[in-house]
N, C-alpha and C. Protein backbone atom coordinates (compact mmCIF):
# COMPACT_ATOMS: atom_id res chain seq x y z
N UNK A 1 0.83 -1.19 0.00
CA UNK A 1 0.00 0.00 0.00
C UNK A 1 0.87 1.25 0.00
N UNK A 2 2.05 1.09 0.92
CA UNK A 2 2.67 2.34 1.00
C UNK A 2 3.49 2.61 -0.74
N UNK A 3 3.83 1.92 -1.59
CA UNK A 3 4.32 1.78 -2.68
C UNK A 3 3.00 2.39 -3.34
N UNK A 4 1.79 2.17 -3.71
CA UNK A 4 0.99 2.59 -4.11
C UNK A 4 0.86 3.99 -3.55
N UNK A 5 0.90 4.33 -2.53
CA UNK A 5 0.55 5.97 -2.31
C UNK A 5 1.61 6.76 -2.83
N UNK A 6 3.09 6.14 -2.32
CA UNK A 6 4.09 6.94 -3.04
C UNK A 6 4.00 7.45 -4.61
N UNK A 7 3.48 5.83 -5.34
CA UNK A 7 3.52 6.43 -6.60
C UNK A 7 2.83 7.23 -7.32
N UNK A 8 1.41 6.58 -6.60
CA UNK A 8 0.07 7.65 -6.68
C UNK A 8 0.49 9.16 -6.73
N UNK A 9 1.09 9.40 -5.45
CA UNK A 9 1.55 10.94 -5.37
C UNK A 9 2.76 11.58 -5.96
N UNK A 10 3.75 10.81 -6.25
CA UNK A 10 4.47 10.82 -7.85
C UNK A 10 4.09 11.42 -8.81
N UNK A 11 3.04 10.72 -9.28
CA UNK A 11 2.46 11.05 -10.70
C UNK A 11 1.52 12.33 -10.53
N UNK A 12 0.83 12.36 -9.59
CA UNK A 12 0.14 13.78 -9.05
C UNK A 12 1.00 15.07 -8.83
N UNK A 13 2.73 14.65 -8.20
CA UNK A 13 3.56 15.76 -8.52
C UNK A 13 3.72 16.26 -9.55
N UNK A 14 3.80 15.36 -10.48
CA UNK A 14 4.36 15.83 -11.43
C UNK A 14 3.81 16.90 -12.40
N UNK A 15 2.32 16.71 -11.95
CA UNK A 15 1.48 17.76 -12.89
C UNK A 15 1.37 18.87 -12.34
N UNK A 16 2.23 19.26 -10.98
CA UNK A 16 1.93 20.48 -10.18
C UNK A 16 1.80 21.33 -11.60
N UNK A 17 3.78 21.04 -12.06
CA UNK A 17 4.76 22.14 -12.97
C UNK A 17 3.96 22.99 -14.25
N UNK A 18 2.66 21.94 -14.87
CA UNK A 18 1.97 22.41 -15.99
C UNK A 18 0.61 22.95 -14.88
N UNK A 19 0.51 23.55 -14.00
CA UNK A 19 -0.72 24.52 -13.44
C UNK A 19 -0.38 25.71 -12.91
N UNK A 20 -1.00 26.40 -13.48
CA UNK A 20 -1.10 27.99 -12.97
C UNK A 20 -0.77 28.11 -11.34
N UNK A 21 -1.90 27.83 -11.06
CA UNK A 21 -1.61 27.74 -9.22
C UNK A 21 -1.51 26.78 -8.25
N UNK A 22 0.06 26.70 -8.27
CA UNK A 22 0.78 25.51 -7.41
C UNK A 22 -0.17 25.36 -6.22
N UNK A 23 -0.12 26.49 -5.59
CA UNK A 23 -0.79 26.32 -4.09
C UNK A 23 -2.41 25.98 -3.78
N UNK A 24 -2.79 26.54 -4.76
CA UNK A 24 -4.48 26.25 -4.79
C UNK A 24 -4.58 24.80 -5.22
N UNK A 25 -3.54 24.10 -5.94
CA UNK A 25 -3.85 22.49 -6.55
C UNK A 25 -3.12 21.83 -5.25
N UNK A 26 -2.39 21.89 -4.61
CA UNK A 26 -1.55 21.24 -3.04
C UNK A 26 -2.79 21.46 -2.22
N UNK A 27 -3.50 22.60 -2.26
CA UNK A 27 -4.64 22.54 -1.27
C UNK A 27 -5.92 21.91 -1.40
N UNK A 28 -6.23 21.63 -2.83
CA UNK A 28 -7.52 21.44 -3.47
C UNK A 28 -7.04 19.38 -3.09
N UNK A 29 -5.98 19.47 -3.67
CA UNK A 29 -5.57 17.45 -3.69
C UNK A 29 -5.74 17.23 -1.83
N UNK A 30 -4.93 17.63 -1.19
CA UNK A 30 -4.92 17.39 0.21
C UNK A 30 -6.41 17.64 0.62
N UNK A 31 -7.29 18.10 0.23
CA UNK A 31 -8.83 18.32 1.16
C UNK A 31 -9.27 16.89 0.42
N UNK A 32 -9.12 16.92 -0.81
CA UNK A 32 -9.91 15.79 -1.20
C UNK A 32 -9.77 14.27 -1.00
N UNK A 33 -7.96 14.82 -0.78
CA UNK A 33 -7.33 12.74 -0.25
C UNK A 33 -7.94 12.86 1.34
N UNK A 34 -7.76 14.00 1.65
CA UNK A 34 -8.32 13.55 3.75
C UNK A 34 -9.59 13.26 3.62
N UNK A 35 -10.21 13.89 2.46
CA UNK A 35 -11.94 13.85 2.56
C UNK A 35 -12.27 12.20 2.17
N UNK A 36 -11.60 11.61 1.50
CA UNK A 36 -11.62 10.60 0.49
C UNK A 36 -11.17 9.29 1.84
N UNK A 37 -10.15 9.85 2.62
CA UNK A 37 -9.59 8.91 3.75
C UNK A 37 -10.65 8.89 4.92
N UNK A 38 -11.62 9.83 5.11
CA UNK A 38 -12.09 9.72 6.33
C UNK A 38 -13.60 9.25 5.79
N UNK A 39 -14.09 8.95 4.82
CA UNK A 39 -14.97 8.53 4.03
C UNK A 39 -15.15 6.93 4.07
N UNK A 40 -13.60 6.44 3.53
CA UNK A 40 -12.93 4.89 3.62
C UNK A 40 -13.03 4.57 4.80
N UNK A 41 -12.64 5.34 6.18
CA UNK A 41 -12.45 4.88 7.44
C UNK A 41 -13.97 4.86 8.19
N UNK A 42 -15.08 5.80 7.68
CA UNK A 42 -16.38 6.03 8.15
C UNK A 42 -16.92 5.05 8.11
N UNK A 43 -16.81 4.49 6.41
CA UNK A 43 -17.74 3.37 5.68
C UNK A 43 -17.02 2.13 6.10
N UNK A 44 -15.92 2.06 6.81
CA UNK A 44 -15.47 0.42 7.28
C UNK A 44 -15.65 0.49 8.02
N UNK A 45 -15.74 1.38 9.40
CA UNK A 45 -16.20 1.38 10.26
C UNK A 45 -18.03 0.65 10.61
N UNK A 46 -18.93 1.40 9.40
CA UNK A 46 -20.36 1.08 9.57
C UNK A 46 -20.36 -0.33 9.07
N UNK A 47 -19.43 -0.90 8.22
CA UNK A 47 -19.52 -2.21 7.86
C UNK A 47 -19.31 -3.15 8.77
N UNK A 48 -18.49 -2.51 9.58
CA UNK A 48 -18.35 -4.06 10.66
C UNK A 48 -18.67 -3.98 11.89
N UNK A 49 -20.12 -2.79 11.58
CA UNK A 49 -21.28 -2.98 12.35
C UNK A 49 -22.17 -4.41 12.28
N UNK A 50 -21.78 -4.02 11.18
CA UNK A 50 -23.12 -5.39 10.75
C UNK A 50 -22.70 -6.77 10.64
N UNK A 51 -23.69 -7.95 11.01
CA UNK A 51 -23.17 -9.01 12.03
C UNK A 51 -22.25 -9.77 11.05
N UNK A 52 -21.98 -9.63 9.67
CA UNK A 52 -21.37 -10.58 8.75
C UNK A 52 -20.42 -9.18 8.17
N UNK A 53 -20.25 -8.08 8.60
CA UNK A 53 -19.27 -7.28 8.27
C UNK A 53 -17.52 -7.38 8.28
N UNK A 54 -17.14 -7.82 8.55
CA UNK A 54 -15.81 -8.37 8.31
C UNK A 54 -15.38 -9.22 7.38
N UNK A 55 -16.52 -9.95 7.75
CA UNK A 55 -16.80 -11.01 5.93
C UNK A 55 -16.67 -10.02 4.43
N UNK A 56 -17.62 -9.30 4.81
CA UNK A 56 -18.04 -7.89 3.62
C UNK A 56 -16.60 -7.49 3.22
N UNK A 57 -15.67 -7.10 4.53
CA UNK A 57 -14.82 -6.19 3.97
C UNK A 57 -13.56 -7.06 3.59
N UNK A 58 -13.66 -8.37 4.05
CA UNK A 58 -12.78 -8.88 3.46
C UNK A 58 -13.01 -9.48 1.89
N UNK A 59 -14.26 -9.63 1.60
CA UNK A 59 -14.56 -9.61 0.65
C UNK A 59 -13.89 -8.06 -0.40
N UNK A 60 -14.67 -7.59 -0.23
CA UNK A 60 -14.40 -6.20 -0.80
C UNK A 60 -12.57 -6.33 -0.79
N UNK A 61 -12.06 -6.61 -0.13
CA UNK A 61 -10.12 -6.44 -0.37
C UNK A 61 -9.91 -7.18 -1.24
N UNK A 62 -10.42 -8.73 -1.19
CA UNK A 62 -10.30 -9.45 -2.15
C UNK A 62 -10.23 -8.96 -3.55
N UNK A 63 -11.51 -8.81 -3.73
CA UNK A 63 -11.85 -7.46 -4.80
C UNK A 63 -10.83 -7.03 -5.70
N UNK A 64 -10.18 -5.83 -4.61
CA UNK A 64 -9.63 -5.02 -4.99
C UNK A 64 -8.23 -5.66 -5.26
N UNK A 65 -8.10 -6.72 -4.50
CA UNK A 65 -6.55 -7.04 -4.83
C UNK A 65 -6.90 -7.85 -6.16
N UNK A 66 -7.26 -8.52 -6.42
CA UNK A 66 -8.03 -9.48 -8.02
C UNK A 66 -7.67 -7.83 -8.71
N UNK A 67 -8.49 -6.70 -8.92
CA UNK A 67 -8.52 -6.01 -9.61
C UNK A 67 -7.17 -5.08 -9.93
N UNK A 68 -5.90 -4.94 -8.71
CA UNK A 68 -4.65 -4.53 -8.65
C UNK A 68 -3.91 -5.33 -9.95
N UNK A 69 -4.11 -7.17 -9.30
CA UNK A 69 -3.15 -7.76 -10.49
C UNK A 69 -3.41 -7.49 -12.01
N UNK A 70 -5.08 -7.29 -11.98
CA UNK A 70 -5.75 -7.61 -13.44
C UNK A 70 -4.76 -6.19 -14.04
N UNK A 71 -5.16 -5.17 -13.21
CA UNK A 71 -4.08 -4.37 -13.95
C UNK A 71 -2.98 -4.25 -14.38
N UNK A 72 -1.78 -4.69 -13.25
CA UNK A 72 -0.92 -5.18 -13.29
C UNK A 72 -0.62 -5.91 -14.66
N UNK A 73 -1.39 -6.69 -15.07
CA UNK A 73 -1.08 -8.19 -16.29
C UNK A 73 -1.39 -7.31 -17.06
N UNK A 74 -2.25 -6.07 -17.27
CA UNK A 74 -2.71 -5.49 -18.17
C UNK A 74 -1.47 -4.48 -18.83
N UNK A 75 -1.14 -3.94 -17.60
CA UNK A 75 0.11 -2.73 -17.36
C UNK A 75 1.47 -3.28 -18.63
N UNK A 76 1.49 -4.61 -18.15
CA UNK A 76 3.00 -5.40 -18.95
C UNK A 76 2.74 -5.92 -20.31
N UNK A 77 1.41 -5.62 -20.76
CA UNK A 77 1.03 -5.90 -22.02
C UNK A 77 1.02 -4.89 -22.94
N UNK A 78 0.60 -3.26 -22.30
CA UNK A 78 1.00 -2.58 -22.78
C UNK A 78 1.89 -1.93 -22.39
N UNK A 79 2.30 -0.44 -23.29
CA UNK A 79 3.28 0.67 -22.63
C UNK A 79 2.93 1.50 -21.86
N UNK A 80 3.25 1.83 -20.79
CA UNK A 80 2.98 3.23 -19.53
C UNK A 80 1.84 4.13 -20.69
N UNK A 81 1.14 4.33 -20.05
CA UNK A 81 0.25 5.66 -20.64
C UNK A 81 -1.00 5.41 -19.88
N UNK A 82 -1.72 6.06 -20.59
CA UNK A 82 -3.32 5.89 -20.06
C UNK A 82 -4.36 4.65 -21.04
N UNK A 83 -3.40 4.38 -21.74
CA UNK A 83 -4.47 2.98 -22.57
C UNK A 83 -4.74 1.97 -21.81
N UNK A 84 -4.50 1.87 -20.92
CA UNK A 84 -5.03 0.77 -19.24
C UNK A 84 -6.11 1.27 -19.04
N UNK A 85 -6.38 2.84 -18.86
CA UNK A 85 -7.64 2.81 -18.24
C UNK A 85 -8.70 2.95 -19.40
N UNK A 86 -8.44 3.00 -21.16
CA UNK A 86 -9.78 2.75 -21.52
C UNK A 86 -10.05 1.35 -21.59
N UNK A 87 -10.94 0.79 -20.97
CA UNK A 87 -11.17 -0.85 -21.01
C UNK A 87 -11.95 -0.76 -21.73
């Protein structure tokens, strides 16, 4: 995960250099990743309220990790760009 955020925020640096206002895009990304983090932590929280909720969320990781590799296999088939994400 921590490899994923690094790079995540990598590639988000990099577009500071082509925007008008550095500081308004550092402030606009940071409200929306905390908004986006306390959202993730709200909604797992209410999930494992419920009596088969842990099940749910381990489900749901599952998920997401199936969907990491699919990319992954996808990633090495083609070249770096954005043709991964039109499926």
């Amino acid at each position: 995960m921590g490899i994923f955020g690094f790079s995540h925020g990598y590639v988000h640096g990099t577009d500071i250099p082509h925007i008008s206002d550095v500081w308004e895009y550092i402030i606009g990304f940071t409200i929306t990743t905390l908004g986006l983090h306390v959202i993730r932590a709200v909604g797992g929280l209410l999930i494992l309220e419920e009596k088969s909720g842990r099940k749910h969320l381990r489900a749901l990781g599952a998920v997401t990790s199936f969907i990491g590799i699919y990319l992954l296999l996808r990633l090495k088939s083609e070249p770096l760009g954005m043709g991964i994400l039109a499926m």
